[in-house]
Structure formats: C-alpha cells, structure tokens
C-alpha atoms as a PDB file:
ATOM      1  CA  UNK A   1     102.097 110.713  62.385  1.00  0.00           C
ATOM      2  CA  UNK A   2     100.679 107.641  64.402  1.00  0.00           C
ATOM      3  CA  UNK A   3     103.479 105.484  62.973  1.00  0.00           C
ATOM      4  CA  UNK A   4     106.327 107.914  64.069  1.00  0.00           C
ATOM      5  CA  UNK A   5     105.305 107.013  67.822  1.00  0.00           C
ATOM      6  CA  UNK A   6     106.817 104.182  67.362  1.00  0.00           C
ATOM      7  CA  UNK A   7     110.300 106.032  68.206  1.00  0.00           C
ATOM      8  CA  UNK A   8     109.530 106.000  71.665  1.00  0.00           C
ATOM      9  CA  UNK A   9     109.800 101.799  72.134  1.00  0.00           C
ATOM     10  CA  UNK A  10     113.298 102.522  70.409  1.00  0.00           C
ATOM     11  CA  UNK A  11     114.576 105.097  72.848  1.00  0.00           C
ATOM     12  CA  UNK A  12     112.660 103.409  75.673  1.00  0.00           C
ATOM     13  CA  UNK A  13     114.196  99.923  74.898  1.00  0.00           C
ATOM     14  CA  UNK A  14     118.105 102.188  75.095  1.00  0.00           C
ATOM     15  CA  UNK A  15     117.318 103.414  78.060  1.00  0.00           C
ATOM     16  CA  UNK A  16     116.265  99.698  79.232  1.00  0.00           C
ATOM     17  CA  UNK A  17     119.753  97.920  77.792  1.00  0.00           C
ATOM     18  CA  UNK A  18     121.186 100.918  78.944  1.00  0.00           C
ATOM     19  CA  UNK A  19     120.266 100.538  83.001  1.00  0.00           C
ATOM     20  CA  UNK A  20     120.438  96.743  82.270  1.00  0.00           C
ATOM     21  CA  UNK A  21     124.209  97.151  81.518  1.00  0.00           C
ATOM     22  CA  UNK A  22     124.851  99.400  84.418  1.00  0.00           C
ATOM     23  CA  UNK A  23     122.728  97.245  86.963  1.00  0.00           C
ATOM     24  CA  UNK A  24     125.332  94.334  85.661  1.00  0.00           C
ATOM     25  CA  UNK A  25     128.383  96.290  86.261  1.00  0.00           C
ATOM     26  CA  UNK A  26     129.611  96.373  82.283  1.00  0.00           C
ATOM     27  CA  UNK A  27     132.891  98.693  83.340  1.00  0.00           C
ATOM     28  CA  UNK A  28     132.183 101.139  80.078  1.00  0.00           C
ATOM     29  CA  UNK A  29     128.713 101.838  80.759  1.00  0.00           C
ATOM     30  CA  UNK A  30     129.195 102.463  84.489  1.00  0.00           C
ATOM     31  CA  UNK A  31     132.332 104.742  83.757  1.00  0.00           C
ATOM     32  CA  UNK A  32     129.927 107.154  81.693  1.00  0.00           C
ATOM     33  CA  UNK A  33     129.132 109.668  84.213  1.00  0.00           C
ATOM     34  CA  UNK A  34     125.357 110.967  84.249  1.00  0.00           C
ATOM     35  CA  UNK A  35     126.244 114.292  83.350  1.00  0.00           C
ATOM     36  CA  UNK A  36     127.424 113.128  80.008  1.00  0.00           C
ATOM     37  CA  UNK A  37     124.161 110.986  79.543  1.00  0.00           C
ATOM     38  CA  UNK A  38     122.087 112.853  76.469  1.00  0.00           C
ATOM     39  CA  UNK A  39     119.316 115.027  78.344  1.00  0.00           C
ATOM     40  CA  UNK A  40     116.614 113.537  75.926  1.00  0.00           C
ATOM     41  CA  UNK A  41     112.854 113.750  76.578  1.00  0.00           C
ATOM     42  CA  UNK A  42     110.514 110.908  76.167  1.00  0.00           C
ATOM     43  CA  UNK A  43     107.770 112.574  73.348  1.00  0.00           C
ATOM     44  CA  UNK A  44     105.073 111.723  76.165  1.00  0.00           C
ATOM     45  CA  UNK A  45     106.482 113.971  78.983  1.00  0.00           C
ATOM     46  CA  UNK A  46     105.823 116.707  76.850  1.00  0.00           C
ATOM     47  CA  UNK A  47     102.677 116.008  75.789  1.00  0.00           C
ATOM     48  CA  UNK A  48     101.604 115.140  79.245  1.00  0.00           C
ATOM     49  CA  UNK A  49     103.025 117.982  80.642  1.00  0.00           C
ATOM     50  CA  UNK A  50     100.790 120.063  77.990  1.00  0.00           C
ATOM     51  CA  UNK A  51      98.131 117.817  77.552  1.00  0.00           C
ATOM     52  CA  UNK A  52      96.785 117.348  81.120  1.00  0.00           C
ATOM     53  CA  UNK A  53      97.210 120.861  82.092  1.00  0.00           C
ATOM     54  CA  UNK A  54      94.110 121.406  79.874  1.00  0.00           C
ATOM     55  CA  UNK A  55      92.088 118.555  80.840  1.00  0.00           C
ATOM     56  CA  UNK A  56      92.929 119.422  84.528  1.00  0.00           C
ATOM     57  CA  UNK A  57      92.261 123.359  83.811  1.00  0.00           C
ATOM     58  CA  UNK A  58      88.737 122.639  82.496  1.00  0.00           C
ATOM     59  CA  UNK A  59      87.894 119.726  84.638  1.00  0.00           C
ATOM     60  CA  UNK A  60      88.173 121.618  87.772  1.00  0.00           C
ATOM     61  CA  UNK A  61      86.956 124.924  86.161  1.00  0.00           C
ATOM     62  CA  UNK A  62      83.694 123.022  85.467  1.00  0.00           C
ATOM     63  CA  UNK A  63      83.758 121.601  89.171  1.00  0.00           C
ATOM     64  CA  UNK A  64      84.491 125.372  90.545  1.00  0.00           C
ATOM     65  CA  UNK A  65      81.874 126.783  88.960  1.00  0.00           C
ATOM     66  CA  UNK A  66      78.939 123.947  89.677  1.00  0.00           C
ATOM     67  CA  UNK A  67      79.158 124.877  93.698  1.00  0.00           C
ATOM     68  CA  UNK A  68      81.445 127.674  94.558  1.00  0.00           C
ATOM     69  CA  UNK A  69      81.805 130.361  91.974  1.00  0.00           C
ATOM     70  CA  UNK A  70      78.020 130.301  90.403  1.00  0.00           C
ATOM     71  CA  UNK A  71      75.591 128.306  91.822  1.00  0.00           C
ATOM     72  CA  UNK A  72      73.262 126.516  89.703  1.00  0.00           C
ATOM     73  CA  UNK A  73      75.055 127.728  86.599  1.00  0.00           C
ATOM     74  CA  UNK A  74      76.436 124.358  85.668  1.00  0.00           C
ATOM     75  CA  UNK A  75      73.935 121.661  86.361  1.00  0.00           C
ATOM     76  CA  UNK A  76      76.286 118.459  86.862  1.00  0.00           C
ATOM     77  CA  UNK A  77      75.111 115.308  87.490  1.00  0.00           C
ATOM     78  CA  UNK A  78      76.161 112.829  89.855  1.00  0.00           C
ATOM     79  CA  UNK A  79      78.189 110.746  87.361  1.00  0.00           C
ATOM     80  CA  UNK A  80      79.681 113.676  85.532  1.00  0.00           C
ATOM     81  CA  UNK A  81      81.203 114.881  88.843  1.00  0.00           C
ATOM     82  CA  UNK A  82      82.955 111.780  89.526  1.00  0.00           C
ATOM     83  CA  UNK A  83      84.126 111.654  85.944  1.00  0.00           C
ATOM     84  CA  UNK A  84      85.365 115.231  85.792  1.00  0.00           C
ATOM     85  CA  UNK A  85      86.811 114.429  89.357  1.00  0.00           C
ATOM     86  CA  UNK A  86      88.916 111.641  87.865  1.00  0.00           C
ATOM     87  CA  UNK A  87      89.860 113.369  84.994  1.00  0.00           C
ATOM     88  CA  UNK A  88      91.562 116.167  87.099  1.00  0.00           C
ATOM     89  CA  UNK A  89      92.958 113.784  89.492  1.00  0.00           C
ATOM     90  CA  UNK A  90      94.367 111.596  86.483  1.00  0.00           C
ATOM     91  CA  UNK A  91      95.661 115.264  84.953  1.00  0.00           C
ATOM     92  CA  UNK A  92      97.746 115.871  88.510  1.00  0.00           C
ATOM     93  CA  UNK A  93      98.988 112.545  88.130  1.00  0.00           C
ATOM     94  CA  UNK A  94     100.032 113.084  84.299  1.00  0.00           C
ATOM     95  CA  UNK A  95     101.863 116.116  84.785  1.00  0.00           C
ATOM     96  CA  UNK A  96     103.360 114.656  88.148  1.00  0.00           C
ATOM     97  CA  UNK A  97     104.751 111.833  86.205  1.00  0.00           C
ATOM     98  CA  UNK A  98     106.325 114.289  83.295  1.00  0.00           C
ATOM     99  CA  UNK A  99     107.721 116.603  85.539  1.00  0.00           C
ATOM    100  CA  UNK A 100     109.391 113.651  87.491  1.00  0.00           C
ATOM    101  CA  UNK A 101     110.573 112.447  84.137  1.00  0.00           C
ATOM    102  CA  UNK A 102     111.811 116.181  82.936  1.00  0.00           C
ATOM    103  CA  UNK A 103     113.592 116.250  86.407  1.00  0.00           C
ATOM    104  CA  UNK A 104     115.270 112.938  86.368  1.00  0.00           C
ATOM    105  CA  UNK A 105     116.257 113.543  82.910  1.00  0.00           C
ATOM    106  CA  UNK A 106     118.088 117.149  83.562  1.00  0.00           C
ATOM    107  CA  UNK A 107     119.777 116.860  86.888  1.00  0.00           C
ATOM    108  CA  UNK A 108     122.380 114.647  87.843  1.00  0.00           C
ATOM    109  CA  UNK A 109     121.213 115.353  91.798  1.00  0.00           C
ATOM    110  CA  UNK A 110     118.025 114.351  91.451  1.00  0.00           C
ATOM    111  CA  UNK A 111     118.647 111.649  88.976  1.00  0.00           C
ATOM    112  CA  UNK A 112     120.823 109.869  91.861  1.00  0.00           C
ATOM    113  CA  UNK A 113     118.428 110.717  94.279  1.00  0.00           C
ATOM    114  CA  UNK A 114     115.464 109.285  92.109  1.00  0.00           C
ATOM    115  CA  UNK A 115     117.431 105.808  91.635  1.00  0.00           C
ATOM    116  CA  UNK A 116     118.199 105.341  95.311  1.00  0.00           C
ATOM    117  CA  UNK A 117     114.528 103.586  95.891  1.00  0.00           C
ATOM    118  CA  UNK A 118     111.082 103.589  94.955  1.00  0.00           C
ATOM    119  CA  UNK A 119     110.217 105.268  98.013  1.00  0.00           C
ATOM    120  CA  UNK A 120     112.142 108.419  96.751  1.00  0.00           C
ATOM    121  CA  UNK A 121     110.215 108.291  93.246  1.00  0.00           C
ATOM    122  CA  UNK A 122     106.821 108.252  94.858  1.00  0.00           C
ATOM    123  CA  UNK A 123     107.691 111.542  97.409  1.00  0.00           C
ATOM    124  CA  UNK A 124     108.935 113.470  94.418  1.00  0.00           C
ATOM    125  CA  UNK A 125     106.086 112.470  92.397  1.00  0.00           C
ATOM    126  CA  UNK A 126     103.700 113.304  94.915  1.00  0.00           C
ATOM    127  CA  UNK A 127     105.396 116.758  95.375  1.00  0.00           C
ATOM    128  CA  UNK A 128     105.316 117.601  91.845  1.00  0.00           C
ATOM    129  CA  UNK A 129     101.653 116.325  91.662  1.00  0.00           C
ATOM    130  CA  UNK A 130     100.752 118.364  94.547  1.00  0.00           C
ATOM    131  CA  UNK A 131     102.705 121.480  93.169  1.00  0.00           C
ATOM    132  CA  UNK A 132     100.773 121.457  89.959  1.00  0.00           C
ATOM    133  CA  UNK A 133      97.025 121.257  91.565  1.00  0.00           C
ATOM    134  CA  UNK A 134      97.994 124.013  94.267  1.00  0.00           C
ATOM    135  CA  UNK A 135      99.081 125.991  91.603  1.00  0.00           C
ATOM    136  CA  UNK A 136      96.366 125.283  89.302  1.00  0.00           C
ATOM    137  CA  UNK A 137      93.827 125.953  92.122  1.00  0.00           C
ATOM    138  CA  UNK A 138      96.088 129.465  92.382  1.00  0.00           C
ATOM    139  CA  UNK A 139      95.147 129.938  88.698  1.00  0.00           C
ATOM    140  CA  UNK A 140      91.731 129.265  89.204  1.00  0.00           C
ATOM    141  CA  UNK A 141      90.639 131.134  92.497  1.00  0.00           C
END
C-alpha cells in the first residue's frame, strides 16, 4: 500500500503541467472551461479531512477535561499541554487545508475566486480552519 502513494506525484505533477500550460496561454488548455475539469480529490484531502478530526477530537478532549470539565482528573504536564496544543492546532490546520482543497476542486466559483491571489487562499483557509474548531468545540461542550 505504501508504494501506491506514489499516484499522488502523478496527478500532482498534471495538475502542475496543467496550470503551467494555462499560465502560458496554450489556446487548448485555456479553452477547457473549469466546469469540465475532472472533480478529482488528492488521496490526502481525504485522509486529512478524516485523519485530523481524530487527532483534533482527542487532543482537545484531553485539554477539556485537564481544567474545565474534571479537575485533577487528567494530570498533564507542562510539555504534554503544549504538545497536545499543537497537535489540535496542526489538526485545524489539516482539515482547513482539505476542505480548501475539496472546495477548490468542486466549485467553479470558488475555484476562480481561490486563483485570484494568495490573499484569497489564506481568508478561506482561515474560515474553514476556524469553522472546524468552533464546531468541534460545539461537539465537545
């Protein structure tokens, strides 16, 4: 199974010739409208979308339950707080990034939107970042 990850430098280096060709002005490419573009996943936006919902779940259940839920319960210490804190902000971030890839890859709005400027990548990653702790934090109150 390791070796079959090796699928993703294929589709990731089409996408690259792909946006090269475009950014070039190659008349054929730039005629294909996005619509018509394959919505295809990367393998990784999945798993981070599933992956990191777990690892945040858990890291922030643990951190709930040290101060505010139970007291004295969980007996962290001062290292394992900032690990478990960076492990749920690294989780927000994950799932941030593979919702902005799920997005980008199935609408044609926010795919032109997303390819205007970086700027515009950063606010909707930060929006899906912050939609997925508030309603993690919904889960877990």
């Amino acid at each position: 199974l390791g070796l079959m990850q090796g699928i993703q430098v294929k589709l990731a280096w089409d996408d690259f010739t792909q946006q090269r060709a475009v950014g070039r002005g190659d008349e054929e490419e730039a005629a294909r409208a996005p619509a018509m573009m394959p919505a295809r996943f990367h393998c990784k936006a999945i798993d981070g979308i599933l992956e990191s919902n777990v690892f945040a779940f858990v890291a922030m259940l643990l951190l709930l339950r040290r101060k505010w839920i139970t007291p004295n319960e969980v007996v962290l210490q001062t290292w394992q707080m900032f690990l478990l804190y960076g492990s749920a902000l690294l989780g927000f971030a994950t799932t941030g990034l593979a919702l902005l890839e799920v997005d980008h890859r199935t609408s044609v709005a926010v795919q032109q939107l997303l390819n205007r400027s970086v700027f515009s990548q950063l606010r909707h990653l930060a929006f899906r970042s912050s939609e997925f702790a508030l309603r993690l934090f919904t889960l877990l109150a």
